[in-house]
C-alpha atoms as a PDB file:
ATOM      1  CA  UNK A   1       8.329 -37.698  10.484  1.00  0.00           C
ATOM      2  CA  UNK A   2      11.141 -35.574   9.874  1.00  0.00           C
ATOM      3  CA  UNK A   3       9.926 -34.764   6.111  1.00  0.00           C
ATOM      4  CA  UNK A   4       6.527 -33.415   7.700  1.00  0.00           C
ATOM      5  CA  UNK A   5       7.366 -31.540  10.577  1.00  0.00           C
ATOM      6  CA  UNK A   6       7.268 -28.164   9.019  1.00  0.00           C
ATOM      7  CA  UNK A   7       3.509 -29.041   7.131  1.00  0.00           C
ATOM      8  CA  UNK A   8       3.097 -29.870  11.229  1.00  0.00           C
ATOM      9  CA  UNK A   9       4.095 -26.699  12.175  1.00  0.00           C
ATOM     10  CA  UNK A  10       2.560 -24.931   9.825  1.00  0.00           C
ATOM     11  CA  UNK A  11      -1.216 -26.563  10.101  1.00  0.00           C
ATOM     12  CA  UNK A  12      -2.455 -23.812  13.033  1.00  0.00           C
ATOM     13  CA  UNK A  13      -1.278 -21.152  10.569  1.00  0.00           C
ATOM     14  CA  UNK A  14      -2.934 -22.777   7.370  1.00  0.00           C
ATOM     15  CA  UNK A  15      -5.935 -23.986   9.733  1.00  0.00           C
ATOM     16  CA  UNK A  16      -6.379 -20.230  10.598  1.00  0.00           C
ATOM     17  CA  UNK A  17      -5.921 -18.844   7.361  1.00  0.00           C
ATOM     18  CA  UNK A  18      -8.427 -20.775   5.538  1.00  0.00           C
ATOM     19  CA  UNK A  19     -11.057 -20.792   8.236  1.00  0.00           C
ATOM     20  CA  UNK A  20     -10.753 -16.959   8.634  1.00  0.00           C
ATOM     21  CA  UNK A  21      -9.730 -16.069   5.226  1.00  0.00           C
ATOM     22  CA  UNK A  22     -10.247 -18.093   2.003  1.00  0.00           C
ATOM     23  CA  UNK A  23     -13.379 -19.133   3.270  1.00  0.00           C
ATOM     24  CA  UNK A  24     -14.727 -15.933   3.581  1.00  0.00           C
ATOM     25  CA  UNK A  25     -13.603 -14.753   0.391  1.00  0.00           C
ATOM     26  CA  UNK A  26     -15.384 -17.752  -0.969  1.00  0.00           C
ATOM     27  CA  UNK A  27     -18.418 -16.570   0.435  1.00  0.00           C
ATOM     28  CA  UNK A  28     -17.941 -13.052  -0.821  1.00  0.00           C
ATOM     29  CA  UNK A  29     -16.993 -14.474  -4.216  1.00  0.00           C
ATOM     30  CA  UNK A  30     -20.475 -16.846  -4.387  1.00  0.00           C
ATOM     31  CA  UNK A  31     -22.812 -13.543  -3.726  1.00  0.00           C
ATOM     32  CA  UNK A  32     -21.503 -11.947  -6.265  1.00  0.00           C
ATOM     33  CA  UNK A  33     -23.125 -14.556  -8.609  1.00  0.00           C
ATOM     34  CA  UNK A  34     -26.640 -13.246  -7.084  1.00  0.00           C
ATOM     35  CA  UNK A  35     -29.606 -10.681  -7.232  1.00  0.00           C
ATOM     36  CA  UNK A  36     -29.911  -8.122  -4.752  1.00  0.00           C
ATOM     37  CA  UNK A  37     -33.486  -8.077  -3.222  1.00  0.00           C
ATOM     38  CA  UNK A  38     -36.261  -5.858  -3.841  1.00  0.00           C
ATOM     39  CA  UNK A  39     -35.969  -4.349  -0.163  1.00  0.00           C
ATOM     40  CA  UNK A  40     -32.303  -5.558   0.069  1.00  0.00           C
ATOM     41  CA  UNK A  41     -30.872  -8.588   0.875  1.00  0.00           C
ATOM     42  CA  UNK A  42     -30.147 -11.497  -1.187  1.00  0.00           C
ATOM     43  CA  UNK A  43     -32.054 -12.988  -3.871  1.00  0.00           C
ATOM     44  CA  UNK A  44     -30.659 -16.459  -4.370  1.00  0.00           C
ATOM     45  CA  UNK A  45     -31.196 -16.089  -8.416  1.00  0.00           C
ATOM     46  CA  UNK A  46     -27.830 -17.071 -10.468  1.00  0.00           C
ATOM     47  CA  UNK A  47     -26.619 -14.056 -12.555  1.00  0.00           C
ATOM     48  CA  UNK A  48     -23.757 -12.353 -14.216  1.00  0.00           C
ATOM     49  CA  UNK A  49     -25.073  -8.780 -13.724  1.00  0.00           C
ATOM     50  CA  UNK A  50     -23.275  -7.420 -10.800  1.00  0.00           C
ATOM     51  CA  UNK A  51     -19.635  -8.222 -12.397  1.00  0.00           C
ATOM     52  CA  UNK A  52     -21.073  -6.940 -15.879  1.00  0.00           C
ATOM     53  CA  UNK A  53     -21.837  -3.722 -13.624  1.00  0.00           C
ATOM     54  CA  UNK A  54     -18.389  -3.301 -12.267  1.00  0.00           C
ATOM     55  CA  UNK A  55     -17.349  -2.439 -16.053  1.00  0.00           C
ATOM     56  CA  UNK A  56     -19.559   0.288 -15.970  1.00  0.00           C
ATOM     57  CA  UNK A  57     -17.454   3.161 -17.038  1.00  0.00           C
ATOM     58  CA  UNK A  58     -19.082   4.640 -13.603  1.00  0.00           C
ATOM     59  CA  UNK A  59     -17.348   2.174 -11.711  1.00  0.00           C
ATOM     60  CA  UNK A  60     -14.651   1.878 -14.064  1.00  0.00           C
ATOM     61  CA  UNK A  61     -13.745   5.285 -13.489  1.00  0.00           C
ATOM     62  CA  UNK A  62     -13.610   4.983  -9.933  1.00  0.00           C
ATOM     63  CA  UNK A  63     -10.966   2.117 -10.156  1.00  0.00           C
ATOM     64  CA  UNK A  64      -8.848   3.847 -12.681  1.00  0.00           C
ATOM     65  CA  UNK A  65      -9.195   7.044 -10.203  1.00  0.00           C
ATOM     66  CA  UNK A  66      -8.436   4.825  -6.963  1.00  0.00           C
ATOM     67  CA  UNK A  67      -5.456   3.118  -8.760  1.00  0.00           C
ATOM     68  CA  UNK A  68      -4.063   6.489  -9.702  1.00  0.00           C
ATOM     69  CA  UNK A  69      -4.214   7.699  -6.442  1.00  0.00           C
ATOM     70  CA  UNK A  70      -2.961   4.568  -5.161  1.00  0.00           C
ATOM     71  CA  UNK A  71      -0.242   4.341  -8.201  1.00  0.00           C
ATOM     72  CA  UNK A  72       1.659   8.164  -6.691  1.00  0.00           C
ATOM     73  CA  UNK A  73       1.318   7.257  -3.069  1.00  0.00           C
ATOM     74  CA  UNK A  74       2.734   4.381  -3.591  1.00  0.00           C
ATOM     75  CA  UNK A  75       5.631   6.500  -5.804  1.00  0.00           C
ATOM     76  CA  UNK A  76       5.965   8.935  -3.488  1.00  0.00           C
ATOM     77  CA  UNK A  77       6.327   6.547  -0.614  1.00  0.00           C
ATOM     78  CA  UNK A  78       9.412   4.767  -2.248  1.00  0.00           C
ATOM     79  CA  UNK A  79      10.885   7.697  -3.560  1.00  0.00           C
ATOM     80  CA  UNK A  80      10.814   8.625   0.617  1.00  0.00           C
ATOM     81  CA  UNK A  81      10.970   5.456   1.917  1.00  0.00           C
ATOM     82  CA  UNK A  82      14.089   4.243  -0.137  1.00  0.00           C
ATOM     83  CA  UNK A  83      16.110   7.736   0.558  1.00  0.00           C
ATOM     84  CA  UNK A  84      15.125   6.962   4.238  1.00  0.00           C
ATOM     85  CA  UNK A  85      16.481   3.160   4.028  1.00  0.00           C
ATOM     86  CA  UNK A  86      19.295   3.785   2.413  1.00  0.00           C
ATOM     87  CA  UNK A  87      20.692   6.542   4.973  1.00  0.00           C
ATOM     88  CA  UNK A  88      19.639   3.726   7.767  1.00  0.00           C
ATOM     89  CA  UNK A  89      22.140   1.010   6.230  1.00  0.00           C
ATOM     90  CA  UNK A  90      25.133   3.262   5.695  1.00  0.00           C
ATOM     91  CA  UNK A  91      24.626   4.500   9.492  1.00  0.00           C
ATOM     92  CA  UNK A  92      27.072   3.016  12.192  1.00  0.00           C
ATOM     93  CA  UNK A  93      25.527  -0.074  12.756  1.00  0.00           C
ATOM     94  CA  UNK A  94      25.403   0.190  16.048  1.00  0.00           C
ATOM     95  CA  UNK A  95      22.889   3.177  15.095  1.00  0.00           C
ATOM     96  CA  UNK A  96      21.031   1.654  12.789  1.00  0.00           C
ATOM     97  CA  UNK A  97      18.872  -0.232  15.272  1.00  0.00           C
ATOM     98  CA  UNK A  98      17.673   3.089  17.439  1.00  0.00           C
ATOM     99  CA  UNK A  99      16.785   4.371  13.583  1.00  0.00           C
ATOM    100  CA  UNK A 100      14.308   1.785  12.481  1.00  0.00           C
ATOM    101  CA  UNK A 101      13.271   2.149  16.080  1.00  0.00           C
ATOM    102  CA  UNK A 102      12.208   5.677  15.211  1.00  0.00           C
ATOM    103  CA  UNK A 103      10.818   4.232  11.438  1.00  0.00           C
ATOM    104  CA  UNK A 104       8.432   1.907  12.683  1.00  0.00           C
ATOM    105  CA  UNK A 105       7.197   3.910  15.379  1.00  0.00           C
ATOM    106  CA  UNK A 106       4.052   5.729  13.972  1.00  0.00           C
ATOM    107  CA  UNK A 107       2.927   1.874  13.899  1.00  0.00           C
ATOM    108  CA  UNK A 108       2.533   2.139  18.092  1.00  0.00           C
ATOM    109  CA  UNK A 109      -0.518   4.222  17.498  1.00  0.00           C
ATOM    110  CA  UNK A 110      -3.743   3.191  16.436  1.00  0.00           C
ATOM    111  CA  UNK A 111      -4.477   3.946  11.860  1.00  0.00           C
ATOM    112  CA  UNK A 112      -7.339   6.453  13.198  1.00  0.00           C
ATOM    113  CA  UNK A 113      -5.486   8.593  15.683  1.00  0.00           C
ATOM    114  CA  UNK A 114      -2.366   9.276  12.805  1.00  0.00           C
ATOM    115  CA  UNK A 115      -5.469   9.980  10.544  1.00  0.00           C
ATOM    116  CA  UNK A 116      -7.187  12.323  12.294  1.00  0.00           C
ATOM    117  CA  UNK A 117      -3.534  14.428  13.465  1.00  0.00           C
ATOM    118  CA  UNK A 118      -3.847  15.101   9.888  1.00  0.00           C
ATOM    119  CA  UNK A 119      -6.569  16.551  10.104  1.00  0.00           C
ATOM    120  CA  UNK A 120      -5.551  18.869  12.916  1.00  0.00           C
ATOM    121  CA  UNK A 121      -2.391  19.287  10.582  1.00  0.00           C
ATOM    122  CA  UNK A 122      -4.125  20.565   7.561  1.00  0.00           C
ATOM    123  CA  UNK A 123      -7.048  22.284   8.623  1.00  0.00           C
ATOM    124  CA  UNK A 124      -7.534  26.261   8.193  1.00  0.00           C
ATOM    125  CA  UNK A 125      -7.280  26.404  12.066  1.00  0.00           C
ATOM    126  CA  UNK A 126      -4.692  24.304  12.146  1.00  0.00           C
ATOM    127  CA  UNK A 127      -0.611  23.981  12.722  1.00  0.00           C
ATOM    128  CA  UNK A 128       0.248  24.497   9.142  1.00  0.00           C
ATOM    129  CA  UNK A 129      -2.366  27.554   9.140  1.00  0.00           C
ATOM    130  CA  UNK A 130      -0.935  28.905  12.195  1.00  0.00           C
ATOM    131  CA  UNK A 131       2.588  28.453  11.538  1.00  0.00           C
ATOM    132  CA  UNK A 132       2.001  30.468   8.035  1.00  0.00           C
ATOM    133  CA  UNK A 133       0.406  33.458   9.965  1.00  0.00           C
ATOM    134  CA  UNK A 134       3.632  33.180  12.420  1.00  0.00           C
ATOM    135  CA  UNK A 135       5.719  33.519   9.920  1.00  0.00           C
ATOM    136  CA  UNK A 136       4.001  36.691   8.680  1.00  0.00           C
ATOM    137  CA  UNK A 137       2.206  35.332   5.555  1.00  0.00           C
ATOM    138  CA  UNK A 138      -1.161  37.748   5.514  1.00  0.00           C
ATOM    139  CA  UNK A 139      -2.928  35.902   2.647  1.00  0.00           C
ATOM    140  CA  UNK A 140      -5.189  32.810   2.600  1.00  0.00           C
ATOM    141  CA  UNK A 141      -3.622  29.497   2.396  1.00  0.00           C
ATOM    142  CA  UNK A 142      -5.008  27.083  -0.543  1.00  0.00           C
ATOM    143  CA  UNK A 143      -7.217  24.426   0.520  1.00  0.00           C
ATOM    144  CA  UNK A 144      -5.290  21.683   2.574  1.00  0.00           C
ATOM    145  CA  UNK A 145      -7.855  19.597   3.823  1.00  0.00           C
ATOM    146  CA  UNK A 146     -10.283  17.662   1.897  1.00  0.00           C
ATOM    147  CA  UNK A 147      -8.251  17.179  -1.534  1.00  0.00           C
ATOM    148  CA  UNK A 148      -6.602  14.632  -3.339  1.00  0.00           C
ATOM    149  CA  UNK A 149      -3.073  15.977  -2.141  1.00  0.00           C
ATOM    150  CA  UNK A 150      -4.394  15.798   1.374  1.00  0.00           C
ATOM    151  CA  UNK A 151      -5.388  11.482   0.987  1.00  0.00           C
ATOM    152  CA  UNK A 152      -2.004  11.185  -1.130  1.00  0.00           C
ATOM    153  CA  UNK A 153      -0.240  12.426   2.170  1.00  0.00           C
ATOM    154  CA  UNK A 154      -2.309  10.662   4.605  1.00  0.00           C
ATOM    155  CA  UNK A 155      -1.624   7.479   2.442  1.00  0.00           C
ATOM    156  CA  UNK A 156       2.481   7.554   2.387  1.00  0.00           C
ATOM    157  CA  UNK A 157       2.361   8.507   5.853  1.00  0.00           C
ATOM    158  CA  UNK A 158       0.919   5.364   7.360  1.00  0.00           C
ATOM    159  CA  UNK A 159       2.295   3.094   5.046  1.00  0.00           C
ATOM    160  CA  UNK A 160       5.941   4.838   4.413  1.00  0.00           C
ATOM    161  CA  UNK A 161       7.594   2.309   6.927  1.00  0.00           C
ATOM    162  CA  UNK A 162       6.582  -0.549   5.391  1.00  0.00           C
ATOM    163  CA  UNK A 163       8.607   0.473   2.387  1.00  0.00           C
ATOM    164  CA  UNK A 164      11.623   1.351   4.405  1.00  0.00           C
ATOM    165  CA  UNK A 165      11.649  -1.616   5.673  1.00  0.00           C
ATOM    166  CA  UNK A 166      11.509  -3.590   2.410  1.00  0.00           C
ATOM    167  CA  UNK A 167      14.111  -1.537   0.975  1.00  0.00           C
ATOM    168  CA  UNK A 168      16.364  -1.410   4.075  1.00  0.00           C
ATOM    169  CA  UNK A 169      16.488  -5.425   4.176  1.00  0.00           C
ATOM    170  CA  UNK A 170      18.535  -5.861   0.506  1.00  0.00           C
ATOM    171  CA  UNK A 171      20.545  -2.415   1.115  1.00  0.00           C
ATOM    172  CA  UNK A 172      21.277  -3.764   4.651  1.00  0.00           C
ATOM    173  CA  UNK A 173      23.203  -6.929   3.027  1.00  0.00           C
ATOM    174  CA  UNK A 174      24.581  -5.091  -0.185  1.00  0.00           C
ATOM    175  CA  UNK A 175      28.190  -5.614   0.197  1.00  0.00           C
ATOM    176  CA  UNK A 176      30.178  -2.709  -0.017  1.00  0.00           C
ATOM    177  CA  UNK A 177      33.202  -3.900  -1.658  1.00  0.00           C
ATOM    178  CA  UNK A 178      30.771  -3.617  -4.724  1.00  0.00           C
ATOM    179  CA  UNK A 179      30.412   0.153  -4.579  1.00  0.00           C
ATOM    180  CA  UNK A 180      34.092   0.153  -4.313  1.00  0.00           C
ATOM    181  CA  UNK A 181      35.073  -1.621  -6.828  1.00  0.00           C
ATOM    182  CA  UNK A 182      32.631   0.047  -9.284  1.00  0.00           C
ATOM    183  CA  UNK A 183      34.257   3.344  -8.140  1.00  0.00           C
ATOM    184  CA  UNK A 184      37.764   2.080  -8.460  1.00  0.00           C
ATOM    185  CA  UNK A 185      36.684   1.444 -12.250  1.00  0.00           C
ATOM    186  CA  UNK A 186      36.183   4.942 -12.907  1.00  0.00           C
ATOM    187  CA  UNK A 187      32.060   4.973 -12.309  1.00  0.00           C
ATOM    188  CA  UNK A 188      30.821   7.998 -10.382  1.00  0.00           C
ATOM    189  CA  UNK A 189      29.146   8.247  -6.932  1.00  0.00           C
ATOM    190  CA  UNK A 190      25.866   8.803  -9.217  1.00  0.00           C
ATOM    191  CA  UNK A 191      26.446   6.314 -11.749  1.00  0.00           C
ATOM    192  CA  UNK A 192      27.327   3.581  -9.028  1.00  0.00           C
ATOM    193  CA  UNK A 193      23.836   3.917  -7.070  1.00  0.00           C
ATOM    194  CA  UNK A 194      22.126   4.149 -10.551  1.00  0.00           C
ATOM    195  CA  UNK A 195      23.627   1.068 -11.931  1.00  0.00           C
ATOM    196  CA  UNK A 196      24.841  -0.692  -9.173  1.00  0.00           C
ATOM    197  CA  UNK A 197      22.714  -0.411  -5.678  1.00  0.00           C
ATOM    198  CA  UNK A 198      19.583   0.133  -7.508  1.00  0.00           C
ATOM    199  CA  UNK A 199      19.168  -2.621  -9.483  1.00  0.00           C
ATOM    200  CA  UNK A 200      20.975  -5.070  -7.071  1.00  0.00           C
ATOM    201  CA  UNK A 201      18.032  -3.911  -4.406  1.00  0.00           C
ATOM    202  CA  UNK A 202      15.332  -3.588  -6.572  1.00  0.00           C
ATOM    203  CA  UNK A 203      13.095  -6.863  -5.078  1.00  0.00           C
ATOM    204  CA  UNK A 204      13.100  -4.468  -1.993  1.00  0.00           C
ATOM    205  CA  UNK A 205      11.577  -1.295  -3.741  1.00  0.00           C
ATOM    206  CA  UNK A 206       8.992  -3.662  -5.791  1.00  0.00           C
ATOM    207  CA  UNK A 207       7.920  -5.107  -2.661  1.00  0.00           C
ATOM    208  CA  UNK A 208       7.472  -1.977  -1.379  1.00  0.00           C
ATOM    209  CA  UNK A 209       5.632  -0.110  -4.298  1.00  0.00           C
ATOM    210  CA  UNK A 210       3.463  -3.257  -4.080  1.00  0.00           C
ATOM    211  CA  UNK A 211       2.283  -3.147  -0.542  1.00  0.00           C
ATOM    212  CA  UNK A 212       1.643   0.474  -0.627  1.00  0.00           C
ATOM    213  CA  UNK A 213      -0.447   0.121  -3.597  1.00  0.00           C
ATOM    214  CA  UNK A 214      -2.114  -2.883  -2.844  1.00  0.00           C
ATOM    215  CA  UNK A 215      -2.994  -1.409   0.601  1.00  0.00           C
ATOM    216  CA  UNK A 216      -3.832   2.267  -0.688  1.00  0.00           C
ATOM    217  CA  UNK A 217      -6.449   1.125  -3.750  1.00  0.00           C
ATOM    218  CA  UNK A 218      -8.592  -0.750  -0.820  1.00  0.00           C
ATOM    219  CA  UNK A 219      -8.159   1.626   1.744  1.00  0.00           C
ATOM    220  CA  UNK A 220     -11.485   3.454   2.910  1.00  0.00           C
ATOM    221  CA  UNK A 221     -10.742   5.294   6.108  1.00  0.00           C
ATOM    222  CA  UNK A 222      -8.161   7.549   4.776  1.00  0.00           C
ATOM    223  CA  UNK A 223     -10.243   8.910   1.278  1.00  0.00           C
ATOM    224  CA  UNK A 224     -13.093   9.333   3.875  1.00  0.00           C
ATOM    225  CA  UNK A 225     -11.926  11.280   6.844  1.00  0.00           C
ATOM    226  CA  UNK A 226      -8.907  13.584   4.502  1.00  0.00           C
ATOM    227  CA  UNK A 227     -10.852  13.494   1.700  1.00  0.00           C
ATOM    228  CA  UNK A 228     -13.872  14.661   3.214  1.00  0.00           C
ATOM    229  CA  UNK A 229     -16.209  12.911   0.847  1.00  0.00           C
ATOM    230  CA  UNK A 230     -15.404  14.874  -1.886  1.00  0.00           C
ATOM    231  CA  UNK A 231     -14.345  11.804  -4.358  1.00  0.00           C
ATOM    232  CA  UNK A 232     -14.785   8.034  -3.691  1.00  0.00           C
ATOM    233  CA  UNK A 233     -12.440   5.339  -4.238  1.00  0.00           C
ATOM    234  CA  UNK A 234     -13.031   2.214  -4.511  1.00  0.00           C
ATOM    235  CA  UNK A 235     -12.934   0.998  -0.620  1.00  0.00           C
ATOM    236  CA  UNK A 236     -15.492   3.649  -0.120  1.00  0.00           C
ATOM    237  CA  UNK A 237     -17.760   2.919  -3.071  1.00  0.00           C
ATOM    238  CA  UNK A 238     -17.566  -1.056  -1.664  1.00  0.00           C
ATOM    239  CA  UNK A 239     -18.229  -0.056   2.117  1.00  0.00           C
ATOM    240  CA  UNK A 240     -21.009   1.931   0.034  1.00  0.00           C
ATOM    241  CA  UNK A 241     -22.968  -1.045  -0.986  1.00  0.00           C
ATOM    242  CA  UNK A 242     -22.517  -3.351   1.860  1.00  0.00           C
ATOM    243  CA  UNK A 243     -23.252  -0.706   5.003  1.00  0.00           C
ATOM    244  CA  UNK A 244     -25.784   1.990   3.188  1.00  0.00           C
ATOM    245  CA  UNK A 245     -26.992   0.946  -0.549  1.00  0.00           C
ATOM    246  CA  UNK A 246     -27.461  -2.715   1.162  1.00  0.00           C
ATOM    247  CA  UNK A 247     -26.749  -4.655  -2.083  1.00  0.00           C
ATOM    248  CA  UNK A 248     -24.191  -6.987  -1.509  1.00  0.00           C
ATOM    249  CA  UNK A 249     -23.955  -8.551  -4.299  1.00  0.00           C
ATOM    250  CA  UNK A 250     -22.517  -5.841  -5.502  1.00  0.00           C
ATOM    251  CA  UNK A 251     -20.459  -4.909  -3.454  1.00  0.00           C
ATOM    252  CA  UNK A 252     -19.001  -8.369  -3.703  1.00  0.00           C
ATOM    253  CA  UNK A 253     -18.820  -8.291  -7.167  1.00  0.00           C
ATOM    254  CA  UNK A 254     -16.214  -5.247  -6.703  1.00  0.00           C
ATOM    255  CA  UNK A 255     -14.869  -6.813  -3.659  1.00  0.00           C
ATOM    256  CA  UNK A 256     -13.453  -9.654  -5.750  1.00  0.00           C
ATOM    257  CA  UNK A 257     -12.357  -7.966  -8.530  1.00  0.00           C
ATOM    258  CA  UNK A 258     -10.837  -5.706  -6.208  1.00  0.00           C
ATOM    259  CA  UNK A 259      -8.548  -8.915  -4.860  1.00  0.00           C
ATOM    260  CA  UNK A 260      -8.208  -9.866  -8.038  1.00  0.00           C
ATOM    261  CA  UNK A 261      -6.046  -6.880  -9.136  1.00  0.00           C
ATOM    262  CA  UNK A 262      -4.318  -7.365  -5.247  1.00  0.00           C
ATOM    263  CA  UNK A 263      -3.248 -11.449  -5.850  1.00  0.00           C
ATOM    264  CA  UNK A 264      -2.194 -10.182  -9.689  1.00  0.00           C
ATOM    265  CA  UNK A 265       0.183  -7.207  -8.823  1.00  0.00           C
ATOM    266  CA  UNK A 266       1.183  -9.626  -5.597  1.00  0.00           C
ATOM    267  CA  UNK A 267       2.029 -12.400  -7.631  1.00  0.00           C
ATOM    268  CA  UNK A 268       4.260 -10.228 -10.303  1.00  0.00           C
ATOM    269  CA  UNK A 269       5.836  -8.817  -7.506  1.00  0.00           C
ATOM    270  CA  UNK A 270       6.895 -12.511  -6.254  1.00  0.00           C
ATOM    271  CA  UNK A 271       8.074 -13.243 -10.009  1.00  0.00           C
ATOM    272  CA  UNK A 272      10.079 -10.067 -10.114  1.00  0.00           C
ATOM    273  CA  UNK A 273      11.932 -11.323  -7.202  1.00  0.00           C
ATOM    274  CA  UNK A 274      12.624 -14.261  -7.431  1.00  0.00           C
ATOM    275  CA  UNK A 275      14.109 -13.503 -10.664  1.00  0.00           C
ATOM    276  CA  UNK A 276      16.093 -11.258  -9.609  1.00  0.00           C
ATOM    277  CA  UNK A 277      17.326 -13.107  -6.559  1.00  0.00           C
ATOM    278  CA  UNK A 278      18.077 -16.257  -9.398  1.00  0.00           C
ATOM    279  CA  UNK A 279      19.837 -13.187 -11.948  1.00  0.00           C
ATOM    280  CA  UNK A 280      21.900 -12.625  -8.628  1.00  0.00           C
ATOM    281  CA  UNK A 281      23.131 -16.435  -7.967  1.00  0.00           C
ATOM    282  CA  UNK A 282      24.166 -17.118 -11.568  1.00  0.00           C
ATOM    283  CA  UNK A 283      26.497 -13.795 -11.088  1.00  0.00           C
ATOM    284  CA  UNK A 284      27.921 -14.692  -8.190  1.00  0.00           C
END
């Protein structure tokens, strides 16, 4: 009894996972093996079309443009989040609490109402706008709104504390007598975070990378209220096909390739760290 109490305690979780998850990705997964209708709908005909399609260099284009966008957010948002982190852990600790406090906050507010600030943010009437003509700047502002720059900012915003966070765990344990003693041995302040804290926290900045990317190549609601419409990615092009073009096989056909490239970068991630964390033990 003692061997199976934690598959006991972890049944409800597994229970709800597969009843609410797996199963309806297996669902998902079998219409993408099928005809859309004439009128819509499903056509319950076996075929291979719909994930020929998604190599369409249409569609391909539109992952290899989502993934880019997805690819610097992500970059931008560890660059950020890690700076961010790493001033948390060398804080007072007693300090460091009321700090991640402040991190995680944005979370407290509902996806669509950080979203749409942006948009007050960035439009020609807006704060940025108005602050410019405060500060005495007569000419005409480049576009803010509706531009690739404008989702890439939207996208590190609401998903920057998840990366300090994963980065603030590992630089939170780092033991300092480590930085010392690599300065004591002549290495610079530089060459000690370069060679030292970076590598020895490095799980926590691939975990990060990898949520931020893995949640910014799906996301829909962002590329469609700060990007205006103006390009699609691929959560838009697969909300596309299921809500308006009505042909869900398709749309299933990119949903699962879209997972696929999640569970593949997610799974790489888990190798990377567990190799590090066994490259740690056989130092120590």
């Amino acid at each position: 009894m003692k061997d199976r109490r934690p598959l006991y305690l972890m049944a409800p979780a597994l229970a709800w996972l597969t009843a609410f998850m797996v199963i309806p990705c297996l669902l998902i997964l079998a219409l993408a093996f099928f005809r859309r209708g004439l009128y819509g709908g499903i056509e319950y005909t076996f075929t291979l079309e719909n994930l020929a399609l998604v190599f369409d260099p249409l569609y391909a284009g539109i992952f290899l443009k989502s993934a880019a966008i997805a690819g610097l957010s992500a970059l931008i948002a560890v660059i950020v989040g890690y700076a961010a982190a790493f001033a948390i852990a060398a804080a007072p600790a007693r300090r460091q609490p009321i700090l991640l406090f402040f991190a995680v906050l944005p979370f407290w507010s509902n996806y669509l109402v950080r979203t749409y600030a942006w948009i007050v943010l960035l439009n020609r009437e807006g704060l940025i706008a108005g602050l410019a003509q405060w500060l005495g700047f007569d000419g005409e502002l480049p576009k803010l709104l509706y531009t690739e720059s404008a989702v890439v900012v939207g996208l590190v915003y609401n998903y920057l504390p998840f990366v300090i966070l994963a980065c603030y765990a590992p630089l939170s344990r780092l033991n300092p007598e480590i930085a010392e003693a690599s300065q004591d041995l002549g290495a610079s302040a530089w060459t000690t975070f370069r060679r030292v804290t970076v590598p020895l926290t490095f799980p926590g900045i691939a975990t990060g990378f990898v949520f931020v990317f893995v949640l910014s190549i799906g996301n829909f609601v962002t590329p469609a209220l700060l990007g205006g419409g103006q390009f699609q990615m691929i959560g838009n092009l697969v909300y596309a096909q299921f809500l308006t073009a009505n042909d869900w096989p398709f749309g299933a056909a990119l949903s699962m390739i879209l997972i696929a490239i999640m569970m593949g970068l997610l799974t790489l991630q888990t190798f990377a760290s567990e190799r590090a964390s066994g490259a740690k033990r056989e130092d120590s």
